[in-house]
PDB file of N, CA and C in Angstrom:
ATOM      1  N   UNK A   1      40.417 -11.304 -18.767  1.00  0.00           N
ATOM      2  CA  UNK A   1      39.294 -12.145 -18.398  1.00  0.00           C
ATOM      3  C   UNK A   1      38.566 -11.590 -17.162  1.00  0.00           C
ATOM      4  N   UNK A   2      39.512 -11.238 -16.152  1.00  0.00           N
ATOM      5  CA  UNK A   2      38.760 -10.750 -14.932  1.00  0.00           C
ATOM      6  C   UNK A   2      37.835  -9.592 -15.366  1.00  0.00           C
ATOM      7  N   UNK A   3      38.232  -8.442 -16.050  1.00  0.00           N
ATOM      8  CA  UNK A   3      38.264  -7.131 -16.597  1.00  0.00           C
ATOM      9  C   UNK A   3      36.478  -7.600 -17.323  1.00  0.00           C
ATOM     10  N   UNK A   4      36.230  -8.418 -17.851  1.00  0.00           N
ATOM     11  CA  UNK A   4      35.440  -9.084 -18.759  1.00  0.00           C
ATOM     12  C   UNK A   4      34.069  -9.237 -17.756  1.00  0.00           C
ATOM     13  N   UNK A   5      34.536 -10.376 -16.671  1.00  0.00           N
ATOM     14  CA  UNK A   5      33.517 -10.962 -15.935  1.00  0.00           C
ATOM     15  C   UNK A   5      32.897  -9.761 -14.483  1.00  0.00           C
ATOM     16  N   UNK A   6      34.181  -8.723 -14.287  1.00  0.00           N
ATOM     17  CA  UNK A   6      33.400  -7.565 -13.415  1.00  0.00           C
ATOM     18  C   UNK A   6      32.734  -6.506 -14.595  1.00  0.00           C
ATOM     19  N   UNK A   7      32.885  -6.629 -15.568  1.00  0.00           N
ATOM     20  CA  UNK A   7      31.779  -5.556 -16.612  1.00  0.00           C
ATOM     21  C   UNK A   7      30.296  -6.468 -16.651  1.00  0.00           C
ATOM     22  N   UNK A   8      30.560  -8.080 -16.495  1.00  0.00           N
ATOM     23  CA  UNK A   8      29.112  -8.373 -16.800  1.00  0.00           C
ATOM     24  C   UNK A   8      28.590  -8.766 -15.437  1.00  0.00           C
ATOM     25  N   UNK A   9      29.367  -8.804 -14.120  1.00  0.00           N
ATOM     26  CA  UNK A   9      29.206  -8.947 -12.744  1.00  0.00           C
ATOM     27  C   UNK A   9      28.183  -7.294 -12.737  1.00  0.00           C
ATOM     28  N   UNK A  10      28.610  -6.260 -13.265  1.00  0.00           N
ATOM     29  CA  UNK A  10      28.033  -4.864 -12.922  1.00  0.00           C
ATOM     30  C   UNK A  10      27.136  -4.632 -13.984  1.00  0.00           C
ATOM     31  N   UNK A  11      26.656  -4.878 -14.770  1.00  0.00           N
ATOM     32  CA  UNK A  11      26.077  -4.942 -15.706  1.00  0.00           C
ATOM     33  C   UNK A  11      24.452  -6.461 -15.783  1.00  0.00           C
ATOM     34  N   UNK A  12      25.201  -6.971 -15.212  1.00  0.00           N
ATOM     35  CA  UNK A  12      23.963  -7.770 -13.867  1.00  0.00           C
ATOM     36  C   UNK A  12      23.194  -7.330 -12.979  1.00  0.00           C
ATOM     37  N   UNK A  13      23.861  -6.292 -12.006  1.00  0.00           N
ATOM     38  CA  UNK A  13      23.858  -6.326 -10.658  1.00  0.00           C
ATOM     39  C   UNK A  13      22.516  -4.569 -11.439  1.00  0.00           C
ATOM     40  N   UNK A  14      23.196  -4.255 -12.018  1.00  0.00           N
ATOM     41  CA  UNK A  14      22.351  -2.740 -13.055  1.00  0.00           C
ATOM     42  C   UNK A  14      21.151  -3.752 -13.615  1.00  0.00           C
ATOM     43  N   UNK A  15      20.875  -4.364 -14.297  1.00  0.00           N
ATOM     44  CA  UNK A  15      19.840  -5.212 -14.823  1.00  0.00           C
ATOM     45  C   UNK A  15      18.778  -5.411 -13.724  1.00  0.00           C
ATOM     46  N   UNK A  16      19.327  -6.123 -13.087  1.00  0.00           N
ATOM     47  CA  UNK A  16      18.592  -6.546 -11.494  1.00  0.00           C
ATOM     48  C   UNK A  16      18.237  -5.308 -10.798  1.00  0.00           C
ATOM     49  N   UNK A  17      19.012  -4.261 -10.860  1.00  0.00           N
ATOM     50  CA  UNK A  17      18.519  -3.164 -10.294  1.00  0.00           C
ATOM     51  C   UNK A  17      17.161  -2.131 -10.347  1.00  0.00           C
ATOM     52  N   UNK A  18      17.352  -2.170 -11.659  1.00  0.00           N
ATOM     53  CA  UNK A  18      16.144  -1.942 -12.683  1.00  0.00           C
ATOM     54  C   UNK A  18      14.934  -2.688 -12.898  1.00  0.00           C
ATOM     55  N   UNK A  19      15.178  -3.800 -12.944  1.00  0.00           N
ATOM     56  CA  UNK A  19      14.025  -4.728 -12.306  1.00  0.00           C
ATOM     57  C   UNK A  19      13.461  -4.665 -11.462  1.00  0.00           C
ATOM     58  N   UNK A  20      13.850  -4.383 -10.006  1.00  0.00           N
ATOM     59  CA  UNK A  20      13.230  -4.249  -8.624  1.00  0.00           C
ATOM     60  C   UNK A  20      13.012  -2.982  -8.673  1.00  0.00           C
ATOM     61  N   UNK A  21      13.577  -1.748  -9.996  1.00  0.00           N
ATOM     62  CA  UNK A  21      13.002  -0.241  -9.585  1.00  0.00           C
ATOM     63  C   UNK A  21      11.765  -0.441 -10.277  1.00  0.00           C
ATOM     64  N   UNK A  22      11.254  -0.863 -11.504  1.00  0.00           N
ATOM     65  CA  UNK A  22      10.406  -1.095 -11.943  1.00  0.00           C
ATOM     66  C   UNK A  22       8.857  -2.104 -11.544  1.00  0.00           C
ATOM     67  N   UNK A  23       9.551  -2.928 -10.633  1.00  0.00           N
ATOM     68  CA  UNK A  23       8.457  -3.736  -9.689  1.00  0.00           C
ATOM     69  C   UNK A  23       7.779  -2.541  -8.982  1.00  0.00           C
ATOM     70  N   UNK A  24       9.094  -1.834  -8.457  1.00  0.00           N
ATOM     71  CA  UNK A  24       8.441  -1.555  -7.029  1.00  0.00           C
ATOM     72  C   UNK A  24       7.547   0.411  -7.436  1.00  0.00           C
ATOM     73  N   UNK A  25       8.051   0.502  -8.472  1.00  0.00           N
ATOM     74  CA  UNK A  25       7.554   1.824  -8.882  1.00  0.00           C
ATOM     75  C   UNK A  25       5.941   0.757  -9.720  1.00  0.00           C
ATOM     76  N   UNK A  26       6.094  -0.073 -10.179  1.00  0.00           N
ATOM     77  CA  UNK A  26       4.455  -0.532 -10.427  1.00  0.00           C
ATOM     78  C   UNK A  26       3.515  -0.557  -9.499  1.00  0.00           C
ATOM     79  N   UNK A  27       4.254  -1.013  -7.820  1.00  0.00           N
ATOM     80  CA  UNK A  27       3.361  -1.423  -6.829  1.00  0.00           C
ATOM     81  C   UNK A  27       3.402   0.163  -5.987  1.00  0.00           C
ATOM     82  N   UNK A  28       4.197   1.182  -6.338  1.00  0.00           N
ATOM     83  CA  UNK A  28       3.827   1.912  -5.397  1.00  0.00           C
ATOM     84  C   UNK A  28       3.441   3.502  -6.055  1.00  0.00           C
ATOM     85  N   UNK A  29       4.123   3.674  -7.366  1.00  0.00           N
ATOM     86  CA  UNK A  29       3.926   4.670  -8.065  1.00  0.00           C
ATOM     87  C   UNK A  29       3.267   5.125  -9.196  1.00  0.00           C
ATOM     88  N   UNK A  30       2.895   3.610  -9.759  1.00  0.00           N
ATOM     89  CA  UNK A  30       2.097   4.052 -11.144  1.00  0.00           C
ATOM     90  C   UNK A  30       0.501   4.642 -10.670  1.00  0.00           C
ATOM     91  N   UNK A  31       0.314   4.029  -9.607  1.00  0.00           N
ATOM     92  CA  UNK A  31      -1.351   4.810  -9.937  1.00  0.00           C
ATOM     93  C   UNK A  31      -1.410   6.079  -9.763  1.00  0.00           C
ATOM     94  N   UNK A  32      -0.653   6.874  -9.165  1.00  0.00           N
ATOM     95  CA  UNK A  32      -0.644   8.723  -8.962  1.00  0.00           C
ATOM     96  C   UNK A  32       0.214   8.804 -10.586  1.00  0.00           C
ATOM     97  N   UNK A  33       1.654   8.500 -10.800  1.00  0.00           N
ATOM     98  CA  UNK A  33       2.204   8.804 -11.960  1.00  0.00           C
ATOM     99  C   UNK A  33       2.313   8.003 -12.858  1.00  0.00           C
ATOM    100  N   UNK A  34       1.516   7.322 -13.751  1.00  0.00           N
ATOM    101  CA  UNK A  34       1.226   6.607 -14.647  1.00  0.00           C
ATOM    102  C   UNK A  34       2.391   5.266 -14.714  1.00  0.00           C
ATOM    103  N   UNK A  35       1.866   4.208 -15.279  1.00  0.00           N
ATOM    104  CA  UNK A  35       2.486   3.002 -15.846  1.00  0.00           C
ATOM    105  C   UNK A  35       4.313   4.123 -16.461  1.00  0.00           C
ATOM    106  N   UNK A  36       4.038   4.682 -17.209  1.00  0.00           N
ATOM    107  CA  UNK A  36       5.511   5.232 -17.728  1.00  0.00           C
ATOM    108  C   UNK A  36       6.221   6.457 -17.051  1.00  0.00           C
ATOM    109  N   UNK A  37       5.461   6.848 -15.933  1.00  0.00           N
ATOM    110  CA  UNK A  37       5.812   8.148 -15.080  1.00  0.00           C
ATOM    111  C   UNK A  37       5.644   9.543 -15.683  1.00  0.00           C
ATOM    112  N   UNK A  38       4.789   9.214 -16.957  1.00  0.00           N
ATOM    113  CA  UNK A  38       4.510  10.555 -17.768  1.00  0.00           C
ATOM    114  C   UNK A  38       3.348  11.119 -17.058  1.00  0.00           C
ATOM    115  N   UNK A  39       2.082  10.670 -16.193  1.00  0.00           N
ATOM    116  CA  UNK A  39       1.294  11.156 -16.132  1.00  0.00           C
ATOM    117  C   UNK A  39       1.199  12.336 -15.270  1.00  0.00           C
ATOM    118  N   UNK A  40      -0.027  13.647 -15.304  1.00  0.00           N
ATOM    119  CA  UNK A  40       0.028  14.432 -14.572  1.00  0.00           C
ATOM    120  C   UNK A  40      -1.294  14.627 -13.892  1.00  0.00           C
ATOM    121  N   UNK A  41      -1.617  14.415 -12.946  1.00  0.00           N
ATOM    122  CA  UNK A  41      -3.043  14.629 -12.291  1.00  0.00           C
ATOM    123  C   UNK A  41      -2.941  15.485 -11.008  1.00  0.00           C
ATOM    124  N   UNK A  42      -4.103  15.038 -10.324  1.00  0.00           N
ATOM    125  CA  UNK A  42      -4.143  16.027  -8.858  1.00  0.00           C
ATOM    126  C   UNK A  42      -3.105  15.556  -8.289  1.00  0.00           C
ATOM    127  N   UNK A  43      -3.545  14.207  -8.170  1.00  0.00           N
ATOM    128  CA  UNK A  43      -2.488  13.816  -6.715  1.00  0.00           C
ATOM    129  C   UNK A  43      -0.998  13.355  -7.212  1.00  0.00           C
ATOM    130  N   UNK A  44      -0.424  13.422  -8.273  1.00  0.00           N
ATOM    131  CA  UNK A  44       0.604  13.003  -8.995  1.00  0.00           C
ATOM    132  C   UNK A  44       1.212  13.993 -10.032  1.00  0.00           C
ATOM    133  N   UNK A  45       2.117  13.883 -10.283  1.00  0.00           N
ATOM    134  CA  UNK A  45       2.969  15.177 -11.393  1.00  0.00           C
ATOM    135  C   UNK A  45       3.997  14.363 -12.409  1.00  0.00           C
ATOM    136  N   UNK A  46       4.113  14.146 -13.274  1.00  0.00           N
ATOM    137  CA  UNK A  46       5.104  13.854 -14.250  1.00  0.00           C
ATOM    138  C   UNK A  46       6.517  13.761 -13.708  1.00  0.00           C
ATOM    139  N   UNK A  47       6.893  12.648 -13.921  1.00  0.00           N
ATOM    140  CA  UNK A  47       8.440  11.949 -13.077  1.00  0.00           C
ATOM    141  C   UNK A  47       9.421  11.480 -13.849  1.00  0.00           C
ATOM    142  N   UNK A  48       8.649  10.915 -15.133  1.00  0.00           N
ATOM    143  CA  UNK A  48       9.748  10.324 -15.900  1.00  0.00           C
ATOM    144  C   UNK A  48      11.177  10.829 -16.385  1.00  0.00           C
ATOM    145  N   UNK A  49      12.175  10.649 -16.227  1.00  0.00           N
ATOM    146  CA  UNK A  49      13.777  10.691 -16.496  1.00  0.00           C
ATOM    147  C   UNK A  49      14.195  11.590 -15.221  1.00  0.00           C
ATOM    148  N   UNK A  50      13.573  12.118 -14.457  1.00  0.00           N
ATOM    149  CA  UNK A  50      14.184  12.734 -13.003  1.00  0.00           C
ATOM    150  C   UNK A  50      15.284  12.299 -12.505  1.00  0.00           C
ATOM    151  N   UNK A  51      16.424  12.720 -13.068  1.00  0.00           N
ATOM    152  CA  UNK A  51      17.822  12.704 -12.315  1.00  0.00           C
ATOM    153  C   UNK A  51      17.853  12.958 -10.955  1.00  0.00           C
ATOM    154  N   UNK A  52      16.529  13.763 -10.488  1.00  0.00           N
ATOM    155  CA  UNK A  52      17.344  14.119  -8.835  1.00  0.00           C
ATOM    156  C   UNK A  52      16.142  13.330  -8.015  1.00  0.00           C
ATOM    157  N   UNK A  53      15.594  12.292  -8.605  1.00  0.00           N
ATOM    158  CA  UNK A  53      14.740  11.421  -8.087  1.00  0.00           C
ATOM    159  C   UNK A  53      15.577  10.915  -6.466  1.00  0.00           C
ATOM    160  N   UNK A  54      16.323  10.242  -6.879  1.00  0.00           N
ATOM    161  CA  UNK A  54      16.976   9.927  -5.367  1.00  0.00           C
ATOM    162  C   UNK A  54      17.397  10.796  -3.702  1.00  0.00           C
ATOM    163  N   UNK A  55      17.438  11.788  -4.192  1.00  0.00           N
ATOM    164  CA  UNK A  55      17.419  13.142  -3.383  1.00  0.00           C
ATOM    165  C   UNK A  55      15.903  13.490  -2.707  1.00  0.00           C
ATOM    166  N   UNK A  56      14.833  13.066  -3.987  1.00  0.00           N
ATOM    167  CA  UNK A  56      13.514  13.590  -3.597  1.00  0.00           C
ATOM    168  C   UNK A  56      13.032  12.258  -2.694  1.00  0.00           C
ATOM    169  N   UNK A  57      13.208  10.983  -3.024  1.00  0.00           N
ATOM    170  CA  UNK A  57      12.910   9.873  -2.237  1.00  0.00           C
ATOM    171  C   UNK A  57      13.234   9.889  -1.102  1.00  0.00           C
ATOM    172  N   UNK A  58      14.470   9.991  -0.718  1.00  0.00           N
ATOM    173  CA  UNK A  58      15.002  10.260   0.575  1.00  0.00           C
ATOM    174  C   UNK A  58      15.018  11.219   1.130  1.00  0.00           C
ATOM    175  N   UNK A  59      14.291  12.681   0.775  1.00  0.00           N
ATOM    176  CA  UNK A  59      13.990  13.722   1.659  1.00  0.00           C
ATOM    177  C   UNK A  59      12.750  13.219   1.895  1.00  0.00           C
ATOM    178  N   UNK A  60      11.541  13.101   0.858  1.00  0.00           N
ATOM    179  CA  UNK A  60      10.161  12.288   1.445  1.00  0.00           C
ATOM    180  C   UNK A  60       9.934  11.453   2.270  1.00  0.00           C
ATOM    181  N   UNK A  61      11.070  10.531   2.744  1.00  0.00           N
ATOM    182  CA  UNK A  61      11.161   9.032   3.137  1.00  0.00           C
ATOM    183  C   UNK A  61      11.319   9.456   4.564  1.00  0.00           C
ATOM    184  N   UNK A  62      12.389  10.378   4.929  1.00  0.00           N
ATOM    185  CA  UNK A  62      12.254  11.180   6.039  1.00  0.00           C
ATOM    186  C   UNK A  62      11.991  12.275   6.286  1.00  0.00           C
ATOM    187  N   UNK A  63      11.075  12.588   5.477  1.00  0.00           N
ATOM    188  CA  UNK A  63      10.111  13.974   5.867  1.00  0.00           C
ATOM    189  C   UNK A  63      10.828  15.313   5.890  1.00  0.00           C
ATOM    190  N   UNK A  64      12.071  15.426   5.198  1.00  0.00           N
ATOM    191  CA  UNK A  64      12.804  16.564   5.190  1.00  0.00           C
ATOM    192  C   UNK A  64      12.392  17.349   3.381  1.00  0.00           C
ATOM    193  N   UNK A  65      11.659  16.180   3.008  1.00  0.00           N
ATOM    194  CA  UNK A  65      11.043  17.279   1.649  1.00  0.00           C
ATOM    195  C   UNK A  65      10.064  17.027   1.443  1.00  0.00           C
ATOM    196  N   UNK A  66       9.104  17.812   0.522  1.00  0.00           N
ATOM    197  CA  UNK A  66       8.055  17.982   0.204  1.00  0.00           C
ATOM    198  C   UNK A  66       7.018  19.016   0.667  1.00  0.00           C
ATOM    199  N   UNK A  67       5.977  18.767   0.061  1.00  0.00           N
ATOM    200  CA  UNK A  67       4.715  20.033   0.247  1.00  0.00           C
ATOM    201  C   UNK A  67       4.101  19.600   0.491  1.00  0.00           C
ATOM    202  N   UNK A  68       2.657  19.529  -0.355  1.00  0.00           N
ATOM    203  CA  UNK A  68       1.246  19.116   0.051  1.00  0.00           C
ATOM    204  C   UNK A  68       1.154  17.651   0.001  1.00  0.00           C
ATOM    205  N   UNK A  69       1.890  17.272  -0.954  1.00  0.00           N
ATOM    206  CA  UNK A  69       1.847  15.644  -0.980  1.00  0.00           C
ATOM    207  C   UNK A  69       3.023  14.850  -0.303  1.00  0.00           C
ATOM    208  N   UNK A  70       3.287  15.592   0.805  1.00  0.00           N
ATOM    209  CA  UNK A  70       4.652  15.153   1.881  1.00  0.00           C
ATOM    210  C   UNK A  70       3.936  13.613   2.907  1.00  0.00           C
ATOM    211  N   UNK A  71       2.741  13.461   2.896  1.00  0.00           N
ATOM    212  CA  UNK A  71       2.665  12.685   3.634  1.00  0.00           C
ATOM    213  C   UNK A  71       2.088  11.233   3.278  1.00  0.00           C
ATOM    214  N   UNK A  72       1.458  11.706   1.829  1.00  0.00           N
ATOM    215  CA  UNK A  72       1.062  10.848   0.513  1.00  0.00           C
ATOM    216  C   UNK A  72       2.426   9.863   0.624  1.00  0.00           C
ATOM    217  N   UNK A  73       3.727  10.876  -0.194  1.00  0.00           N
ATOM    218  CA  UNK A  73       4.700  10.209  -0.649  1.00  0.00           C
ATOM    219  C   UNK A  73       5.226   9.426   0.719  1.00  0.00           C
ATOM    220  N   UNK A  74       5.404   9.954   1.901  1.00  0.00           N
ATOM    221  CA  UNK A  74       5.992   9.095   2.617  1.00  0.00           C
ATOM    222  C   UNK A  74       5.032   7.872   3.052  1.00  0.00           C
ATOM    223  N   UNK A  75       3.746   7.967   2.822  1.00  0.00           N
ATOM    224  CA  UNK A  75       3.317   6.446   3.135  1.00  0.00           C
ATOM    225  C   UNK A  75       3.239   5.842   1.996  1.00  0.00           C
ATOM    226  N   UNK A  76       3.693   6.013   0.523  1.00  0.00           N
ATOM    227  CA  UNK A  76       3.559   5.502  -0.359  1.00  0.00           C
ATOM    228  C   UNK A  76       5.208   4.770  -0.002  1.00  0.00           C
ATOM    229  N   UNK A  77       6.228   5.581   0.549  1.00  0.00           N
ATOM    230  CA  UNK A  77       7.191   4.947   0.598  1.00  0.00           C
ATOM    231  C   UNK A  77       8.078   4.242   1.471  1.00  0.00           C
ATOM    232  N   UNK A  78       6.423   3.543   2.687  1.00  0.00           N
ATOM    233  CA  UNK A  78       7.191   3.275   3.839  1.00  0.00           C
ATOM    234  C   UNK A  78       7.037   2.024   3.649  1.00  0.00           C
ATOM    235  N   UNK A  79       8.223   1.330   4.091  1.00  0.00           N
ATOM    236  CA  UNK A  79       8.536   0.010   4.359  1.00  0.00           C
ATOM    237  C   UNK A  79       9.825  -0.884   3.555  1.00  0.00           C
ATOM    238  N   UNK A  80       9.944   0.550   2.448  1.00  0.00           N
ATOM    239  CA  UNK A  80      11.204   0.600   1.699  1.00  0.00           C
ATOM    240  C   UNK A  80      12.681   1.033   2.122  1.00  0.00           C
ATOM    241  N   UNK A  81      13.181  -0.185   1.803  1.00  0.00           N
ATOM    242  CA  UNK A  81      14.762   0.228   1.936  1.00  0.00           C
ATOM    243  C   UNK A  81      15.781   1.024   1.691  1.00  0.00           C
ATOM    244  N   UNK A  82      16.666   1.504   1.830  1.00  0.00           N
ATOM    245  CA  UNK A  82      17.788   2.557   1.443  1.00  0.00           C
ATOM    246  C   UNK A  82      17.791   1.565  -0.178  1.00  0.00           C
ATOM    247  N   UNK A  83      18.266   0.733  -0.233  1.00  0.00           N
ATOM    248  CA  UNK A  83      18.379   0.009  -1.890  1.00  0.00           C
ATOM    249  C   UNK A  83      17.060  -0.210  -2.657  1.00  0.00           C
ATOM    250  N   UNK A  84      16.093  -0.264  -2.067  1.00  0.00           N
ATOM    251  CA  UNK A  84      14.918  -0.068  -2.462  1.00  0.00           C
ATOM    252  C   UNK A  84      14.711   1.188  -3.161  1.00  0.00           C
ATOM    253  N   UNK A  85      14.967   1.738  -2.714  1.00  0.00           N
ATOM    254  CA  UNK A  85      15.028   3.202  -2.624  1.00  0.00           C
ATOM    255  C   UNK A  85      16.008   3.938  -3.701  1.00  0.00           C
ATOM    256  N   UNK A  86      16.853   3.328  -3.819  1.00  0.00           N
ATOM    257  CA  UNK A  86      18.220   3.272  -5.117  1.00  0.00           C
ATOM    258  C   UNK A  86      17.285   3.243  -6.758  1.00  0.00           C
ATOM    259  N   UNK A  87      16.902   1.757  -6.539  1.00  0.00           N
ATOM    260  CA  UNK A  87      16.426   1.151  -7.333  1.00  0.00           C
ATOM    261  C   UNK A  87      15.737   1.827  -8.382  1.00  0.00           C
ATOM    262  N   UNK A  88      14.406   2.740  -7.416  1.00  0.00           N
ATOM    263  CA  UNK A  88      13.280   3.227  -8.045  1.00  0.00           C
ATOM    264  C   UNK A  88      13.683   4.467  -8.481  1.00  0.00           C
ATOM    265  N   UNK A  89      14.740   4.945  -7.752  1.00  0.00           N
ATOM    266  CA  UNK A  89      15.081   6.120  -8.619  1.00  0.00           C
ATOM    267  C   UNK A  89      16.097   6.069  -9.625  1.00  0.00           C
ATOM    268  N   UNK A  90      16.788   4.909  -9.834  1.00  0.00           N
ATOM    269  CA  UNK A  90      17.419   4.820 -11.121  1.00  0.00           C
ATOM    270  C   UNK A  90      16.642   4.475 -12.275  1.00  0.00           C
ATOM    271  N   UNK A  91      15.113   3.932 -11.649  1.00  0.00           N
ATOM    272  CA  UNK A  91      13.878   3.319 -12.562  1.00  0.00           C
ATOM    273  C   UNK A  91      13.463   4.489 -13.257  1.00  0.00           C
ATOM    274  N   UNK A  92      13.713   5.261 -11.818  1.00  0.00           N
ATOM    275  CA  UNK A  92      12.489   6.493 -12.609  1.00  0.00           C
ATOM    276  C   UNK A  92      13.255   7.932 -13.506  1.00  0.00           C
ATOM    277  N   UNK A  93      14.661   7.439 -13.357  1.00  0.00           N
ATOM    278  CA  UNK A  93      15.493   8.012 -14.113  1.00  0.00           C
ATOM    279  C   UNK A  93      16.182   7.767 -15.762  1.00  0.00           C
ATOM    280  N   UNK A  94      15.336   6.091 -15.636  1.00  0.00           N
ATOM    281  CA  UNK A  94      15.985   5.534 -16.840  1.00  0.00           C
ATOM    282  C   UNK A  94      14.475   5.961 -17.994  1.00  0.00           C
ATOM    283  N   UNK A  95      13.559   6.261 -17.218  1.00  0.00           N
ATOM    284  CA  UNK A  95      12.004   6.520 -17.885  1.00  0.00           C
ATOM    285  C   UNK A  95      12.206   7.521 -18.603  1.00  0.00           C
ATOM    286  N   UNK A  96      12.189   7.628 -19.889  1.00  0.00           N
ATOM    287  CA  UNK A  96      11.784   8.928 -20.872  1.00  0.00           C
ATOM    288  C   UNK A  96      10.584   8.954 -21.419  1.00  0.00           C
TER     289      UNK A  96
END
């Protein structure tokens, strides 16, 4: 029973997770990389299923990565949390 209620305790907590990556990638990422993270333009590049999304958030977030759009991404991503921050890259990892 316990075994039961921590698979749907984590399986919640993943649901909810995905939810707030998907809010917060609507309010901060779709207009450079599209509604599905497929898009590719000037100021934006194709994101969808990026496994090393979380690596790239948090080098942008503190300015230890990026190029030309190093200062784009970090004001696109200021005011966000370390779990905030989780979130959108499991969002933008679950995107195919």
């Amino acid at each position: 029973m316990m075994k039961k209620l921590l698979v749907l305790a984590v399986l919640g907590v993943s649901a909810l997770c995905a939810a707030d990556g998907a809010k917060i990638f609507g309010a901060k990422c779709a207009e450079c990389h599209g509604a599905n993270g497929k898009e590719a333009s000037i100021s934006g590049k194709a994101i969808a299923g990026d496994t090393g999304a979380l690596s790239k958030l948090t080098g942008y977030k503190s300015g230890s990565f990026g190029g030309e759009q190093k200062a784009t991404m970090q004001a696109s991503l200021e005011g966000l949390s370390d779990e905030d921050i989780k979130a959108l890259a499991a969002y933008v990892g679950s995107l195919k």
